[in-house]
C-alpha atoms as a PDB file:
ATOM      1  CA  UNK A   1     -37.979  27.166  18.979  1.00  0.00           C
ATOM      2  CA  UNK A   2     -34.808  25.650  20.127  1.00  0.00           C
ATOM      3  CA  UNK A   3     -36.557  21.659  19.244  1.00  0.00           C
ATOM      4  CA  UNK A   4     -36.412  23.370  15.646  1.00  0.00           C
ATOM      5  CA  UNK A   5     -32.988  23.748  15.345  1.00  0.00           C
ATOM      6  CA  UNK A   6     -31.992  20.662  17.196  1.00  0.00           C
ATOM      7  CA  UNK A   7     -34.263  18.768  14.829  1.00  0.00           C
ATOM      8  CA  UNK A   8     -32.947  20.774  11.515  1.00  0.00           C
ATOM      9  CA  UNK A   9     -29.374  20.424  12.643  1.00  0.00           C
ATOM     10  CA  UNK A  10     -29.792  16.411  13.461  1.00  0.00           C
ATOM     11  CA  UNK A  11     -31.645  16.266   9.572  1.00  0.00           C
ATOM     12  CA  UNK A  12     -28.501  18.337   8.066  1.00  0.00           C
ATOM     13  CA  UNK A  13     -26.266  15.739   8.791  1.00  0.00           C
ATOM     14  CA  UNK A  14     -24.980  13.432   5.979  1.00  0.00           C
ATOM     15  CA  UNK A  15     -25.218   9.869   7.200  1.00  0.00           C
ATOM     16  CA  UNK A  16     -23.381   8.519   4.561  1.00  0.00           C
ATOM     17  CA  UNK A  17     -20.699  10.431   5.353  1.00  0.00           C
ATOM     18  CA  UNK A  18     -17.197   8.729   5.760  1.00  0.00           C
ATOM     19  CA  UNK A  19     -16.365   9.435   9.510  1.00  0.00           C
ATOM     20  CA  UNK A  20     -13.864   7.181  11.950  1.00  0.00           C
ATOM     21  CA  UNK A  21     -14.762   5.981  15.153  1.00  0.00           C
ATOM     22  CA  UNK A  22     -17.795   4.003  17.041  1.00  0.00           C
ATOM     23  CA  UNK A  23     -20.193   6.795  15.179  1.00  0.00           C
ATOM     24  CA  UNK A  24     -23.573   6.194  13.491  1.00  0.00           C
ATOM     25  CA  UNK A  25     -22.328   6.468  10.435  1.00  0.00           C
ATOM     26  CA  UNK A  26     -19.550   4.039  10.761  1.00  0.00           C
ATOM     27  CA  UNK A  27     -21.975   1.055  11.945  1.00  0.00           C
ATOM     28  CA  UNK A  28     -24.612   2.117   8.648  1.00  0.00           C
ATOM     29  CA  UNK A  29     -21.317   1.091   6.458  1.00  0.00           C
ATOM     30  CA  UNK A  30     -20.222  -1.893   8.402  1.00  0.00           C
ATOM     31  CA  UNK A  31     -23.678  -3.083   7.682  1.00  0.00           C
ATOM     32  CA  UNK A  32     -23.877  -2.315   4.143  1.00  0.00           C
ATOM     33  CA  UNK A  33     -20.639  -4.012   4.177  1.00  0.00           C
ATOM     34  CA  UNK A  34     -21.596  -6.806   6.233  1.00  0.00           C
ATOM     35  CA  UNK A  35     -24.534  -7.499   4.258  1.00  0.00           C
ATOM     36  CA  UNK A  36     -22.448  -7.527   0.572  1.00  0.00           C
ATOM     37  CA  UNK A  37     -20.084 -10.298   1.912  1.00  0.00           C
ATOM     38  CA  UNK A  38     -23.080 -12.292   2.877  1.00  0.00           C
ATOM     39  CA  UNK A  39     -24.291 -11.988  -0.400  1.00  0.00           C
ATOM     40  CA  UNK A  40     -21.135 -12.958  -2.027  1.00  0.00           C
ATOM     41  CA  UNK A  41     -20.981 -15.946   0.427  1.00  0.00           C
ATOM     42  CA  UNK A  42     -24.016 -16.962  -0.968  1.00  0.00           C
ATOM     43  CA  UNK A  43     -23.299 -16.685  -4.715  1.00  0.00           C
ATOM     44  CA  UNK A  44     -20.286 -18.532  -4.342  1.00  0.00           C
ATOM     45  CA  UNK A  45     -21.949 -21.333  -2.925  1.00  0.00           C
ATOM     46  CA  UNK A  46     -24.559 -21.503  -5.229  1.00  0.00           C
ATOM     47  CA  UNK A  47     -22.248 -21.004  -8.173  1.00  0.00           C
ATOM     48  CA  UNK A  48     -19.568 -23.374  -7.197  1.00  0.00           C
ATOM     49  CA  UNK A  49     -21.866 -26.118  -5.410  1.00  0.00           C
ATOM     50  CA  UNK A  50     -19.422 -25.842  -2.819  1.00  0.00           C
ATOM     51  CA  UNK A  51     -18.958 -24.050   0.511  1.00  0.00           C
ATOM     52  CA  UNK A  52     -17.504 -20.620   0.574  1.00  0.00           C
ATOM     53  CA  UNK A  53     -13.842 -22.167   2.672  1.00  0.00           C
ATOM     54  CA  UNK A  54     -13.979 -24.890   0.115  1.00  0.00           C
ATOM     55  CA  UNK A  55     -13.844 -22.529  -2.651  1.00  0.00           C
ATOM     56  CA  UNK A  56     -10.871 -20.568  -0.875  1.00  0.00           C
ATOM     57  CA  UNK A  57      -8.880 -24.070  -0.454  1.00  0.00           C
ATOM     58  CA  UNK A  58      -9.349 -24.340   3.195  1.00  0.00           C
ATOM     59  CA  UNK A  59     -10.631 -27.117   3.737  1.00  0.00           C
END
């Protein structure tokens, strides 16, 4: 019985949830995040013909 509530309490929790800290929930958004400035990375260079630091002026 007790493997129920572990498991029920474990699926309760939000993982979206804003939280601070090395927690699970902080890594899920600095991959979301991670994985949007990739994506802009890209479109820039495809839209621009240029790298992404050329774009910015740095080089």
């Amino acid at each position: 019985m007790q493997d129920t509530q572990k498991m029920t309490a474990t699926a309760i929790e939000d993982r979206n949830a804003w939280k601070f800290g090395f927690t699970p929930q902080a890594e899920l958004w600095n991959g979301r995040f991670a994985m949007l400035g990739f994506v802009a990375a890209l479109a820039t260079e495809y839209l621009t013909g240029g790298g992404t630091l050329h774009f910015l002026g740095l080089m």
